[in-house]
Protein backbone atom coordinates (compact mmCIF):
# COMPACT_ATOMS: atom_id res chain seq x y z
CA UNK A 1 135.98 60.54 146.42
CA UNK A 2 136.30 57.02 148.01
CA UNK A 3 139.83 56.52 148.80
CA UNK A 4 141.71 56.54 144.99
CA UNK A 5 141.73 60.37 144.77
CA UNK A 6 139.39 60.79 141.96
CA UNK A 7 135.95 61.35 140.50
CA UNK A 8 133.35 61.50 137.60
CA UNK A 9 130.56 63.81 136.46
CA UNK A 10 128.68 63.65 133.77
CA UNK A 11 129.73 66.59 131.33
CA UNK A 12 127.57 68.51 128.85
CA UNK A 13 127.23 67.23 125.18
CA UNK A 14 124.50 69.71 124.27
CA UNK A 15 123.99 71.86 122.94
CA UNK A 16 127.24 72.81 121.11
CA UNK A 17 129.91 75.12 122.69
CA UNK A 18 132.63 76.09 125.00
CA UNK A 19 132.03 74.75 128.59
CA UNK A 20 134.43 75.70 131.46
CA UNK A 21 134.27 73.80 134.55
CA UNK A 22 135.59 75.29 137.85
CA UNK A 23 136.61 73.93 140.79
CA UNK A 24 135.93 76.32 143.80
CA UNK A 25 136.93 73.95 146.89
CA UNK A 26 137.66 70.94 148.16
CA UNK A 27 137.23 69.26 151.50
CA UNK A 28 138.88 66.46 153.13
CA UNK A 29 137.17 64.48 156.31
CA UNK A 30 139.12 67.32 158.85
CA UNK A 31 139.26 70.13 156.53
CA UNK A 32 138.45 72.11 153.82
CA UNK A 33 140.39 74.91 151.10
CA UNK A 34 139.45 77.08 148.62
CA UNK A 35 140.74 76.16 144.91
CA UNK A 36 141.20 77.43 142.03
CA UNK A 37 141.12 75.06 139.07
CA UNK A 38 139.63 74.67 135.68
CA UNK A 39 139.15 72.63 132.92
CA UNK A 40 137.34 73.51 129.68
CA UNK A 41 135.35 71.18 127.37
CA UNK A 42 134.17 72.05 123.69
CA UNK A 43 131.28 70.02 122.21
CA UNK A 44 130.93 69.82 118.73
CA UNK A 45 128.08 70.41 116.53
CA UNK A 46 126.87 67.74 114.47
CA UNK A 47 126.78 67.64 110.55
CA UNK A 48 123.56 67.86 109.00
CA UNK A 49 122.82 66.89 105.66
CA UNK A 50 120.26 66.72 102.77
CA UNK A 51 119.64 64.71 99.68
CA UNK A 52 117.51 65.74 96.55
CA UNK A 53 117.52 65.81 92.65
CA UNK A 54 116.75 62.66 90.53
CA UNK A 55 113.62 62.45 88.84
CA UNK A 56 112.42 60.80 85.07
CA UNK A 57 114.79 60.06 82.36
CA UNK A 58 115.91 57.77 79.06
CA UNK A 59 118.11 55.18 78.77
CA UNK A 60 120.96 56.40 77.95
CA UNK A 61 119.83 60.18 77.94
CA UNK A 62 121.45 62.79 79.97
CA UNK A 63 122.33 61.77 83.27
CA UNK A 64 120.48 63.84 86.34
CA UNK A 65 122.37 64.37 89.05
CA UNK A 66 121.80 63.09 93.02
CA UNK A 67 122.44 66.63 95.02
CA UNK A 68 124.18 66.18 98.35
CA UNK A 69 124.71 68.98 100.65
CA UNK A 70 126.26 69.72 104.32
CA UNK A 71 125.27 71.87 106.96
CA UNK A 72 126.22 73.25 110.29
CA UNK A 73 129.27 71.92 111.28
CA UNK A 74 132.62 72.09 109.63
CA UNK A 75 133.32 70.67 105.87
CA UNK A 76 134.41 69.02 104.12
CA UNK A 77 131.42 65.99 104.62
CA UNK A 78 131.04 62.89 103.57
CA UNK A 79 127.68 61.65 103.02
CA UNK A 80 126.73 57.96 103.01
CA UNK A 81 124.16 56.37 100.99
CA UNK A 82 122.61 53.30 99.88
CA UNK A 83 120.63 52.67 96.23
CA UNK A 84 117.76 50.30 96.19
CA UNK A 85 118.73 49.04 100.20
CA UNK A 86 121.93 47.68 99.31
CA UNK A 87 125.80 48.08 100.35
CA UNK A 88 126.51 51.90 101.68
CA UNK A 89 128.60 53.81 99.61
CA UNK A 90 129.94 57.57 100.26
CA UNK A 91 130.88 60.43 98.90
CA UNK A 92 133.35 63.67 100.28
CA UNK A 93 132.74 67.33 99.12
CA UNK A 94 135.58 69.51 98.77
CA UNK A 95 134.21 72.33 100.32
CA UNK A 96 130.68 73.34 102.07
CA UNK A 97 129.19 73.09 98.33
CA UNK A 98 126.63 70.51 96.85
CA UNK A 99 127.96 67.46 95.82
CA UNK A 100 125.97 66.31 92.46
CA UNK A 101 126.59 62.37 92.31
CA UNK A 102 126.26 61.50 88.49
CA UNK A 103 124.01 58.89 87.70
CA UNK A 104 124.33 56.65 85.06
CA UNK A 105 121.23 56.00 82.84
CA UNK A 106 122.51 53.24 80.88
CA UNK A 107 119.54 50.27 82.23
CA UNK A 108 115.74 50.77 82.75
CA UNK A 109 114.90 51.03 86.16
CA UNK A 110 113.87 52.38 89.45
CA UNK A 111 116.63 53.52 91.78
CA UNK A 112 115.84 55.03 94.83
CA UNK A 113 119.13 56.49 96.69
CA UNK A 114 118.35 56.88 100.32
CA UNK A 115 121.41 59.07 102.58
CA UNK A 116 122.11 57.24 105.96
CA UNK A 117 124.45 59.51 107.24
CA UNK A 118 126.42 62.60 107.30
CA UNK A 119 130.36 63.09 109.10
CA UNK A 120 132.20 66.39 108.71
CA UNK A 121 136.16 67.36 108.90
CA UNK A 122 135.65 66.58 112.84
CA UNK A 123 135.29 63.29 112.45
CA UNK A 124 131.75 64.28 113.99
CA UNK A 125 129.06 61.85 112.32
CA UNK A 126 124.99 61.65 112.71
CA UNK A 127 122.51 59.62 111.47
CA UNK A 128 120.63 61.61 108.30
CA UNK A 129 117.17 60.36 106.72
CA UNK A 130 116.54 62.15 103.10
CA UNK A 131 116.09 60.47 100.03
CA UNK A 132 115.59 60.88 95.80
CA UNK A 133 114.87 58.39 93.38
CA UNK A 134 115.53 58.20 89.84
CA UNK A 135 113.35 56.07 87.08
CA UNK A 136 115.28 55.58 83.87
CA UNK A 137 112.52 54.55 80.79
CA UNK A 138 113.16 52.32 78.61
CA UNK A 139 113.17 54.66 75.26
CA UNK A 140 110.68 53.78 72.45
CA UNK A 141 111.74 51.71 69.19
CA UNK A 142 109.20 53.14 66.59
CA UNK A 143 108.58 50.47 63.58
CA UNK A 144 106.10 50.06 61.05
CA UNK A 145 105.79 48.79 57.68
CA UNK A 146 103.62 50.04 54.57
CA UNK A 147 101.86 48.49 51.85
CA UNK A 148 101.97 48.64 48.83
CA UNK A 149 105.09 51.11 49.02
CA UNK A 150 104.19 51.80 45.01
CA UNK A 151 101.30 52.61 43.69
CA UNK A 152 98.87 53.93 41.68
CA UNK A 153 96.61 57.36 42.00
CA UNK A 154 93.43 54.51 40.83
CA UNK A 155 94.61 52.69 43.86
CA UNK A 156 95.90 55.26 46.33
CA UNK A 157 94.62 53.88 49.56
CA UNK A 158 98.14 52.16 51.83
CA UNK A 159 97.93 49.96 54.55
CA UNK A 160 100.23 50.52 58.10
CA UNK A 161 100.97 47.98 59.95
CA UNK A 162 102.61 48.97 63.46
CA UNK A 163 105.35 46.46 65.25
CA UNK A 164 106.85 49.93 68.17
CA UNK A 165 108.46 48.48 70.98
CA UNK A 166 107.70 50.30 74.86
CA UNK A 167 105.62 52.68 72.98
CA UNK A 168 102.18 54.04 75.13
CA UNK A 169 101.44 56.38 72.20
CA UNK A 170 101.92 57.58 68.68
CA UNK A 171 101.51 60.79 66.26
CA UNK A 172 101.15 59.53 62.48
CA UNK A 173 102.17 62.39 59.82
CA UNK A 174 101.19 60.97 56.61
CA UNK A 175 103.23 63.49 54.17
CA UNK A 176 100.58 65.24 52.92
CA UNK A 177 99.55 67.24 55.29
CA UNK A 178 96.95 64.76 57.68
CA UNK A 179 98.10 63.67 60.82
CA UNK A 180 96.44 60.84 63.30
CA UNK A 181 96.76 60.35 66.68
CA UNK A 182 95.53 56.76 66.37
CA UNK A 183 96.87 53.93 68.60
CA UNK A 184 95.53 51.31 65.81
CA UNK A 185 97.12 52.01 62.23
CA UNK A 186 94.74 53.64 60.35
CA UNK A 187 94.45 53.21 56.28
CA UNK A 188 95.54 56.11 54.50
CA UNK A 189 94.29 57.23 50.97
CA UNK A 190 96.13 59.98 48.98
CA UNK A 191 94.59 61.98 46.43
CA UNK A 192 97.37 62.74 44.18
CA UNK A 193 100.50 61.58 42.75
CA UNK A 194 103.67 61.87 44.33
CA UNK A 195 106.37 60.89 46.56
CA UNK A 196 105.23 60.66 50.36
CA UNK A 197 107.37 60.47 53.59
CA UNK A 198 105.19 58.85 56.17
CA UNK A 199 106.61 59.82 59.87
CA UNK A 200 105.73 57.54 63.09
CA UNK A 201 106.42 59.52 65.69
CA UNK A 202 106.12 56.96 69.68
CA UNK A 203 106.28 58.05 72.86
CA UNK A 204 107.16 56.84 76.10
CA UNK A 205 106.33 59.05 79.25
CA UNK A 206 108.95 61.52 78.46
CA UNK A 207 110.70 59.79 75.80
CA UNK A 208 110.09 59.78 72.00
CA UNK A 209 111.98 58.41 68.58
CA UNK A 210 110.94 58.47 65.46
CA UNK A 211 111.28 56.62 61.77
CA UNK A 212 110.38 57.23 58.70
CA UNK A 213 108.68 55.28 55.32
CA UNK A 214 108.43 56.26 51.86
CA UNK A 215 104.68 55.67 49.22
CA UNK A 216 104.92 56.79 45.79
CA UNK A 217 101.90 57.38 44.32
CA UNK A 218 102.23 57.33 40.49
CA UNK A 219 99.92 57.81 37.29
CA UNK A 220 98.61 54.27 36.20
CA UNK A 221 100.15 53.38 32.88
CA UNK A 222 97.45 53.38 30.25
CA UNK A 223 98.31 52.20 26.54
CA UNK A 224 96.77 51.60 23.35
CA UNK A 225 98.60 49.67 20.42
CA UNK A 226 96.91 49.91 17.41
CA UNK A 227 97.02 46.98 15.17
CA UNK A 228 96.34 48.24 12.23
CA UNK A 229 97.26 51.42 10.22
CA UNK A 230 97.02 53.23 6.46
CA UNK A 231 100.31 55.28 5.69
CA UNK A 232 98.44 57.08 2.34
CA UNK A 233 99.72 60.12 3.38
CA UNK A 234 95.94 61.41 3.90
CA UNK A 235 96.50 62.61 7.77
CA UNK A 236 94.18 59.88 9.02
CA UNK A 237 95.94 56.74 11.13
CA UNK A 238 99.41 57.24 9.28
CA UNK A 239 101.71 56.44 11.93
CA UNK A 240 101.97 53.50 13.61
CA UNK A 241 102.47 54.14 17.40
CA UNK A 242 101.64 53.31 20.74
CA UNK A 243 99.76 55.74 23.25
CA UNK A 244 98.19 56.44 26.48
CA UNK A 245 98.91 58.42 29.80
CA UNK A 246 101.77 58.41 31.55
CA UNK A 247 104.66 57.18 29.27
CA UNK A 248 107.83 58.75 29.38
CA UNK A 249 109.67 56.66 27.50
CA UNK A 250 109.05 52.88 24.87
CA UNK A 251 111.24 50.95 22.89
CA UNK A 252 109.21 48.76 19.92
CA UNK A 253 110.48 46.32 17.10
CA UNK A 254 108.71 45.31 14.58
CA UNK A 255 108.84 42.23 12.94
CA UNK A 256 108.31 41.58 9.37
């Protein structure tokens, strides 16, 4: 001590815990005395923290969730973060539990959420490094047309024509049992009649939609008029009538 009754040490700051310093004696330029003095310092531990969770997901699918959690010190924490390098942001648990941040998947895009730093109920904070990144895809807009959308068994083969949006690959069901894998529309012939749901089926990474078109496939209409006939009553070509394959139904008027 030079002359204003006081002095400095350097005191411990790790690791954490009680420290107790004594003073034992103390000596002047003439003498010298035993003492008997203490003073006791506590250094805190710092907060630790981690950061993980994130991952793939649609637009608009169900959100993940950014995990925060605390560690050796006292809660509750508050973590601070960035996303994509920009302005911090920060969250507080309640307790010494994981914190899931909710994220939003309402726009395609990368977002990588990097933790800074970690304080706890101290008021004790320390740089953290940690960080989880979550990639929301754009979700695929299946769309095709078909043509013709009617037609006949004689004529059975259809024609696709593909317009999917953020679509990387597709499953074709074609309603009667075949199924392609083909990037490239593929024509499709049916071998019977009837009334076929074609299914386009795109996929995105992990995201898929579907849609749906409808072929008939009918009997061709075949008809013969006659234009003659003899009603004798002898069985042969009495009745006037139309015929031929596939007619349900026919109105006919006869004039004079």
């Amino acid at each position: 001590i030079n002359g204003n009754n006081k002095a400095a040490i350097a005191a411990v700051n790790s690791p954490a815990g009680t420290y107790i310093y004594n003073i034992t004696n103390v000596q002047d330029a003439n003498c010298s005395k035993v003492v008997n003095s203490s003073a006791t310092q506590t250094v805190l531990p710092l907060p630790q923290a981690g950061i993980s969770g994130g991952g793939q997901v649609c637009r608009n699918g169900i959100a993940p969730a950014i995990i925060f959690i605390g560690g050796n010190s006292v809660p509750p924490y508050t973590f601070y973060f960035t996303v994509n390098s920009g302005n911090s942001s920060n969250v507080t648990t309640k307790g010494n539990d994981t914190l899931p941040l909710i994220f939003q998947a309402d726009k395609a895009k990368s977002y990588l959420y990097t933790l800074t730093s970690v304080s706890d109920a101290n008021g004790c904070k320390q740089n953290q490094t940690g960080s989880a990144q979550v990639e929301v895809i754009e979700n695929p807009q299946p769309v095709f047309t078909v043509s013709p959308e009617v037609t006949t068994v004689l004529e059975s083969t259809i024609e696709l024509q593909d317009a999917s949006v953020s679509t990387e690959s597709r499953m074709w069901d074609f309603g009667d049992g075949s199924i392609s894998f083909s990037q490239v529309p593929e024509n499709h012939t049916y071998a019977d009649t009837g009334v076929y749901r074609i299914k386009l089926v795109a996929i995105n990474k992990i995201c898929k939609d579907s849609t749906y078109q409808t072929v008939h496939i009918t009997l061709p209409l075949m008809m013969y008029i006659p234009n003659t006939f003899s009603p004798n009553g002898d069985g042969v070509n009495d009745t006037f009538l139309p015929q031929g394959d596939g007619i349900l139904k026919f109105d006919m008027t006869i004039y004079d």
